[in-house]
N, C-alpha and C. Protein backbone atom coordinates (compact mmCIF):
# COMPACT_ATOMS: atom_id res chain seq x y z
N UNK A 1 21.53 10.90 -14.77
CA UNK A 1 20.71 10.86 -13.57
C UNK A 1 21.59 10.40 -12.40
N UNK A 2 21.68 10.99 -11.36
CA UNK A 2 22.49 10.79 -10.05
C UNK A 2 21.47 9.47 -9.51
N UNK A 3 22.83 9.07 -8.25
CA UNK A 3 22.08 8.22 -7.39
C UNK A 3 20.83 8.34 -6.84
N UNK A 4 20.45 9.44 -6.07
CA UNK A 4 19.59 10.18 -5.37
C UNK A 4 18.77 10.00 -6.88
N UNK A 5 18.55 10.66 -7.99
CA UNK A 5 17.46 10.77 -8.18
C UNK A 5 16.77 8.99 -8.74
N UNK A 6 17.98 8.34 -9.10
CA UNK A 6 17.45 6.75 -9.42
C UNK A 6 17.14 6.02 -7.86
N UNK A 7 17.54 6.55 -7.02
CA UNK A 7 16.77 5.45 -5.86
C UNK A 7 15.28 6.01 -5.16
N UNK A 8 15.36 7.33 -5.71
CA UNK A 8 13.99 7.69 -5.54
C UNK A 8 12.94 7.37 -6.47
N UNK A 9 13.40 7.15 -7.61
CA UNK A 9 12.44 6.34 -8.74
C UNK A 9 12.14 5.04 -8.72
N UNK A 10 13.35 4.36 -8.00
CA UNK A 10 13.34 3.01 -7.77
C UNK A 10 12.04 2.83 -6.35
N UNK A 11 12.37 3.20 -5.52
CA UNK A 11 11.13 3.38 -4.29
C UNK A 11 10.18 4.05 -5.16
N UNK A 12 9.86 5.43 -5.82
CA UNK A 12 8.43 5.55 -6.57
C UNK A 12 7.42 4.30 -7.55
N UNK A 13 8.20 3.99 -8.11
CA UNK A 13 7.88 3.43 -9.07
C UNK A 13 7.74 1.42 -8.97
N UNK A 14 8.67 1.01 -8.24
CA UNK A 14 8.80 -0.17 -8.16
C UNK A 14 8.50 -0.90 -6.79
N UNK A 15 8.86 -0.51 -5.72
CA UNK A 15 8.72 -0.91 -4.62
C UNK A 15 9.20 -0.05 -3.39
N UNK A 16 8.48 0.37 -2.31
CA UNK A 16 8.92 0.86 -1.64
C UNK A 16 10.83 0.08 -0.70
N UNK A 17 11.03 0.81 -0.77
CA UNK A 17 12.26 0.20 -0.08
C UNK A 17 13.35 -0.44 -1.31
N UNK A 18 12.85 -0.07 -2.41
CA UNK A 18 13.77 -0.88 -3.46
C UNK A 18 15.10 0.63 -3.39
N UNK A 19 14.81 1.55 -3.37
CA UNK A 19 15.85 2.92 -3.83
C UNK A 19 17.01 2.30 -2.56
N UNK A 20 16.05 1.82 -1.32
CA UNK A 20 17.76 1.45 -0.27
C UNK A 20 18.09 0.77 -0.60
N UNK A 21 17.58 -0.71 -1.35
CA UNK A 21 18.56 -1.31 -1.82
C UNK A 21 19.67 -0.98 -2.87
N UNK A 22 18.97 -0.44 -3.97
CA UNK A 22 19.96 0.31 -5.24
C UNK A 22 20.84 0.84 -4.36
N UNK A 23 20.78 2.20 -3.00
CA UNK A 23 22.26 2.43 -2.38
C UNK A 23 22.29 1.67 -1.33
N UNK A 24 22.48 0.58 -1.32
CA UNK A 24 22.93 -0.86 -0.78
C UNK A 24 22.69 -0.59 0.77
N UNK A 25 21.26 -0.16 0.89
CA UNK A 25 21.36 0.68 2.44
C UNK A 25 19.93 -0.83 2.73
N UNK A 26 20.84 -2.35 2.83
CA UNK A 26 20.03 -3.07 3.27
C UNK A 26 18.98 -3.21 4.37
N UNK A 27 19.10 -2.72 5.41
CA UNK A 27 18.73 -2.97 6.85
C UNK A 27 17.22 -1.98 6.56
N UNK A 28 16.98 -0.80 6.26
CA UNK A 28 16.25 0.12 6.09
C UNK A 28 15.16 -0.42 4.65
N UNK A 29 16.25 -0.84 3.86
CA UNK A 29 15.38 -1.66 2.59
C UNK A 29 14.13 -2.60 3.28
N UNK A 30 15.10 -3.58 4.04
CA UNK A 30 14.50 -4.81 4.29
C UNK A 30 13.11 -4.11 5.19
N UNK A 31 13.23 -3.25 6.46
CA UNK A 31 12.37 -2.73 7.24
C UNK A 31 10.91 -2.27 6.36
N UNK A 32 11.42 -1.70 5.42
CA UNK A 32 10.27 -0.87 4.20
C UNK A 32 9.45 -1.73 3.65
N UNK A 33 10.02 -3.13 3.24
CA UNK A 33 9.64 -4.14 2.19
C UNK A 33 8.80 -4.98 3.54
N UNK A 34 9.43 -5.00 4.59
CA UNK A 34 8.50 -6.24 5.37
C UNK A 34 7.12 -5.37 5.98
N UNK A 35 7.40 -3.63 6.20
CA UNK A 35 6.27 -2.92 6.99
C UNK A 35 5.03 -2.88 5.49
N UNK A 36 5.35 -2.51 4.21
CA UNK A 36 4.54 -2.82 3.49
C UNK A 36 4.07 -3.62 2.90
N UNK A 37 4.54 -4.65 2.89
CA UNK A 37 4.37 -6.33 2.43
C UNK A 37 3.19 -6.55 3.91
N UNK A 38 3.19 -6.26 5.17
CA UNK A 38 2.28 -6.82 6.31
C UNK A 38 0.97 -5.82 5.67
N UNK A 39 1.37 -4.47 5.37
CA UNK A 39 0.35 -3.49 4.67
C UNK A 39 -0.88 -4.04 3.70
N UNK A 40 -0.14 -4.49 2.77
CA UNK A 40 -0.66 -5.18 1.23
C UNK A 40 -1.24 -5.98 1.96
N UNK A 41 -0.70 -7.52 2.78
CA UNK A 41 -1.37 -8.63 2.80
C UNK A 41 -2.67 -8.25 4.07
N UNK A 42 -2.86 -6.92 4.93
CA UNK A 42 -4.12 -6.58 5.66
C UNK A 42 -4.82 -6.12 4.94
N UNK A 43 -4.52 -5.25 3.64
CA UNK A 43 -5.90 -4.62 3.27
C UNK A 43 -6.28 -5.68 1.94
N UNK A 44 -5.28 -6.33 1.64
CA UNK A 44 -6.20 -7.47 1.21
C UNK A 44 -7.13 -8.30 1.40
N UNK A 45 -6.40 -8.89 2.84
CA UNK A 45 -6.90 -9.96 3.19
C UNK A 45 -8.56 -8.86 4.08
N UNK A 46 -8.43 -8.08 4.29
CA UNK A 46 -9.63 -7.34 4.74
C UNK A 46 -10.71 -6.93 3.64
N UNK A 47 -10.13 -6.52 2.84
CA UNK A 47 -10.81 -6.34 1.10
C UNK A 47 -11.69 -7.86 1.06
N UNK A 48 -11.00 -8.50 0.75
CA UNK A 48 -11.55 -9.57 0.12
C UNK A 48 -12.65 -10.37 1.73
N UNK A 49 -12.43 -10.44 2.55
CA UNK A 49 -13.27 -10.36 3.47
C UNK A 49 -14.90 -9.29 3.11
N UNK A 50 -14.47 -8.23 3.30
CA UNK A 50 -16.06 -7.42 2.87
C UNK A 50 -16.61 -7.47 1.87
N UNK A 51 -15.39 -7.86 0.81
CA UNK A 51 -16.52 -7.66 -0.37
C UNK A 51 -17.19 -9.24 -0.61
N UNK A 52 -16.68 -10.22 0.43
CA UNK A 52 -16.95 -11.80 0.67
C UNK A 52 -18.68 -11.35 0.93
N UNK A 53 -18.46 -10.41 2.21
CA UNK A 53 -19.29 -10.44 3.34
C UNK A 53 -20.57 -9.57 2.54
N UNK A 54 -20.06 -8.52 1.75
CA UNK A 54 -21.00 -7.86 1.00
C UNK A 54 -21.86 -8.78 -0.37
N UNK A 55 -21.32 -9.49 -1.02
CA UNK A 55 -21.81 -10.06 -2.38
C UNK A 55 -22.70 -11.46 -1.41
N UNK A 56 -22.42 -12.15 -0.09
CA UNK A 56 -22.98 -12.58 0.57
C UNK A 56 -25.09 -12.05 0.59
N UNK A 57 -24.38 -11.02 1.09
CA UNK A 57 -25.90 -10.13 1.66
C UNK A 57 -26.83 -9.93 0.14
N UNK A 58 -25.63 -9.57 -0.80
CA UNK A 58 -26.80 -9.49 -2.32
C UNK A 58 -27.17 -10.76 -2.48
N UNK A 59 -26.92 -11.58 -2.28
CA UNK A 59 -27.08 -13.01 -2.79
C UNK A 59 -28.42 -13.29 -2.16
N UNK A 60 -28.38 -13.28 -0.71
CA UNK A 60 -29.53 -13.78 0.44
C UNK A 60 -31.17 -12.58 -0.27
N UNK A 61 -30.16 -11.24 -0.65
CA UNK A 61 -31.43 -10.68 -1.03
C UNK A 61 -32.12 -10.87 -2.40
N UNK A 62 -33.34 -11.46 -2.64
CA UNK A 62 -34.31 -11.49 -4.36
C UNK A 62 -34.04 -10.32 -4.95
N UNK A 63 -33.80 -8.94 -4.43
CA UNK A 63 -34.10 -8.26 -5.40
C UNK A 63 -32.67 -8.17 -6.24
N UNK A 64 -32.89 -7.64 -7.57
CA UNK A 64 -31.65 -7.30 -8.16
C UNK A 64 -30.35 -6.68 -8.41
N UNK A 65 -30.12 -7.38 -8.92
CA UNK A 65 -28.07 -6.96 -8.33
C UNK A 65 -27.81 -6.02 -9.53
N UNK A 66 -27.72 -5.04 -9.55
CA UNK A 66 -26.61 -3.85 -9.90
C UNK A 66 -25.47 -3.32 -9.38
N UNK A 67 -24.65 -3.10 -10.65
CA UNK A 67 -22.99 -2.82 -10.05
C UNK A 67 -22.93 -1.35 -9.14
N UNK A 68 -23.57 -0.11 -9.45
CA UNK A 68 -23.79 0.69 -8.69
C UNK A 68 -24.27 0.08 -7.37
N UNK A 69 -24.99 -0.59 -6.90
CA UNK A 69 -25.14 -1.33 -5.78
C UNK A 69 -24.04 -1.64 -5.18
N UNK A 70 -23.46 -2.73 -5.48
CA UNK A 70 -22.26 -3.42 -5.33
C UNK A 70 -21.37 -2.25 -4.54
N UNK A 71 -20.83 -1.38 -5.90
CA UNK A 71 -19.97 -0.69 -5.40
C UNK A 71 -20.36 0.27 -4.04
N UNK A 72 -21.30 0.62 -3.95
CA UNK A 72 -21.47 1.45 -3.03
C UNK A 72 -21.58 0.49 -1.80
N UNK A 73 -22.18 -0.28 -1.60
CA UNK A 73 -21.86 -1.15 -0.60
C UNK A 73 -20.27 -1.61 -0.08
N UNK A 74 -19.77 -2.37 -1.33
CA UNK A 74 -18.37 -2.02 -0.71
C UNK A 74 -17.51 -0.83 -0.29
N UNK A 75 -18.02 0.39 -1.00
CA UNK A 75 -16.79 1.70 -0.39
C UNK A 75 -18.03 1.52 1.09
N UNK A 76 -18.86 1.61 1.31
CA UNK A 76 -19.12 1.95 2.91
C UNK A 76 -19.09 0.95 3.69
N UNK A 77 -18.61 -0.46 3.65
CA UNK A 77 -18.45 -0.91 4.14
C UNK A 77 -16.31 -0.95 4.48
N UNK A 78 -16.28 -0.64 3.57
CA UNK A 78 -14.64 -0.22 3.47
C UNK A 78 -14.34 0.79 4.39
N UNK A 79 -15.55 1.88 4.52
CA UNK A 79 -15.03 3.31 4.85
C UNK A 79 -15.13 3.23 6.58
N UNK A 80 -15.84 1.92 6.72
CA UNK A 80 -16.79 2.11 8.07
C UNK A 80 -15.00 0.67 8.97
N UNK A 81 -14.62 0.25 8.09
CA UNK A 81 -13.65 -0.42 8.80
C UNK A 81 -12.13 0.23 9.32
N UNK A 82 -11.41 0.28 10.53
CA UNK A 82 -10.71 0.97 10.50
C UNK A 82 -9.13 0.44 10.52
N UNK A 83 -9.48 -1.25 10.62
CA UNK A 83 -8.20 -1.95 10.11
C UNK A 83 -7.68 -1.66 8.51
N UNK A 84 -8.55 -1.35 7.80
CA UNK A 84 -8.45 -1.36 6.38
C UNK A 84 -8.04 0.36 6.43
N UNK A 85 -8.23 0.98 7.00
CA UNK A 85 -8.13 2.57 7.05
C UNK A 85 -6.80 2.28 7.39
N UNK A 86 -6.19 1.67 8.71
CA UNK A 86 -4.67 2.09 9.21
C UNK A 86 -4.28 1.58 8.15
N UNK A 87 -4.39 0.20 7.91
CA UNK A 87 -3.29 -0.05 6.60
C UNK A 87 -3.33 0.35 5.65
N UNK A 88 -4.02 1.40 5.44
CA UNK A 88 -4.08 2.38 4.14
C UNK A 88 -2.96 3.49 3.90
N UNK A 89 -3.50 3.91 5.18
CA UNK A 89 -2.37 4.79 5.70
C UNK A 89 -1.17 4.81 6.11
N UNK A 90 -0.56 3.29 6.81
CA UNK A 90 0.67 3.07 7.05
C UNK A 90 1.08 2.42 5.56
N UNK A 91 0.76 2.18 4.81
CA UNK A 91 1.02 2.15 3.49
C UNK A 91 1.54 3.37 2.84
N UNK A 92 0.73 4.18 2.69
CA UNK A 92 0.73 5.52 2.59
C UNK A 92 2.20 6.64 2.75
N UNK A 93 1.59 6.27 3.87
CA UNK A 93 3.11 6.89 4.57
C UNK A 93 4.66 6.27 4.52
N UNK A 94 4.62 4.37 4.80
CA UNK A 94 6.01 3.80 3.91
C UNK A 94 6.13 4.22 2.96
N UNK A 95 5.24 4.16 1.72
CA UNK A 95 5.94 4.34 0.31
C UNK A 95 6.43 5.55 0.37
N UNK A 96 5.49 6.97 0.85
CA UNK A 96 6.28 8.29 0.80
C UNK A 96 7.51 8.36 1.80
N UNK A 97 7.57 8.13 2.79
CA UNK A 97 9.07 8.09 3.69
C UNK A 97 10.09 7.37 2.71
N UNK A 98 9.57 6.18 2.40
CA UNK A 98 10.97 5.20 1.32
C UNK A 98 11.38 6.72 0.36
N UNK A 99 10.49 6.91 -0.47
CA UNK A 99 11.05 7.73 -1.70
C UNK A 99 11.60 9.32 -1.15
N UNK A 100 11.36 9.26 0.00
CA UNK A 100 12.30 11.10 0.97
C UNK A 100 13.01 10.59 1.40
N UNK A 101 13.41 9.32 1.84
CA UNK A 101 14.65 8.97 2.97
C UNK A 101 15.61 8.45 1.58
N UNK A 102 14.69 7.59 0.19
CA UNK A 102 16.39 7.27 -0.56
C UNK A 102 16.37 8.41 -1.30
N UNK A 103 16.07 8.99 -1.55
CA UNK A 103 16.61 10.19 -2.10
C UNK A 103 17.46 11.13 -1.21
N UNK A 104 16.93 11.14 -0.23
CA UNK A 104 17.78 12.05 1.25
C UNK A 104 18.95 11.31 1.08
N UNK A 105 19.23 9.60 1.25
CA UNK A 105 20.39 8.95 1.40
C UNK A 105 21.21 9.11 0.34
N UNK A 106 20.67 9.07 -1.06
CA UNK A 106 21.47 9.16 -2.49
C UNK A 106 21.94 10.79 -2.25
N UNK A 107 21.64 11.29 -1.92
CA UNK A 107 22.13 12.95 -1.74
C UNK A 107 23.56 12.45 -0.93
N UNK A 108 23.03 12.26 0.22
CA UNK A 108 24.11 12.06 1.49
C UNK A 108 25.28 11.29 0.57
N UNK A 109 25.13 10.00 -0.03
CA UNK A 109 26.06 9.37 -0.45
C UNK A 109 26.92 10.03 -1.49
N UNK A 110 26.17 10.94 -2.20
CA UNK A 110 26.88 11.46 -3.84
C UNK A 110 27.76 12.70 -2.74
N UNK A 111 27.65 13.07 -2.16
CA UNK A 111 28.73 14.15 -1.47
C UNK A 111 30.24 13.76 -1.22
């Protein structure tokens, strides 16, 4: 297996931005790891907010709690937020750019 195809497995599989580090392409690593690390800790910290805010509202209500409930309450309350949408998406899009740019770079380098 060439460079190119282990730093693209390394970004698929393990962490975005890990394949620049394997070709020691620090600066671009570090950029990947801190834009999706801010990613992870918004749609967490937003996650765990609604579904705070949702199991709240079942609680206040008598009638009974079913998980079909639950869940559907949280995806539309998920779907209806759009901080939790961008960082979905700029998630999204780091991990796929990491695994086209180290593979693009492991190409460039094996020449």
């Amino acid at each position: 297996m060439n460079k190119a195809q282990q730093a693209l497995l390394w970004s698929a599989l393990i962490f975005p931005g890990a394949g620049h580090f394997h070709l020691k392409q620090f600066q671009r690593g570090i950029v990947l790891v801190s834009i999706t690390l801010v990613s992870l800790t918004l749609l967490l910290f937003k996650f765990v907010q609604q579904a705070y805010s949702v199991f709240e509202k079942l609680l206040t209500n008598s009638s009974a709690i079913d998980f079909q409930g639950i869940v559907s309450q949280l995806l539309q309350a998920s779907a209806a937020d759009q901080i939790l949408m961008f960082s979905l998406w700029v998630l999204t899009l780091c991990w796929l750019f990491s695994m086209i740019d180290a593979y693009r770079l492991g190409k460039k380098l094996t020449r």
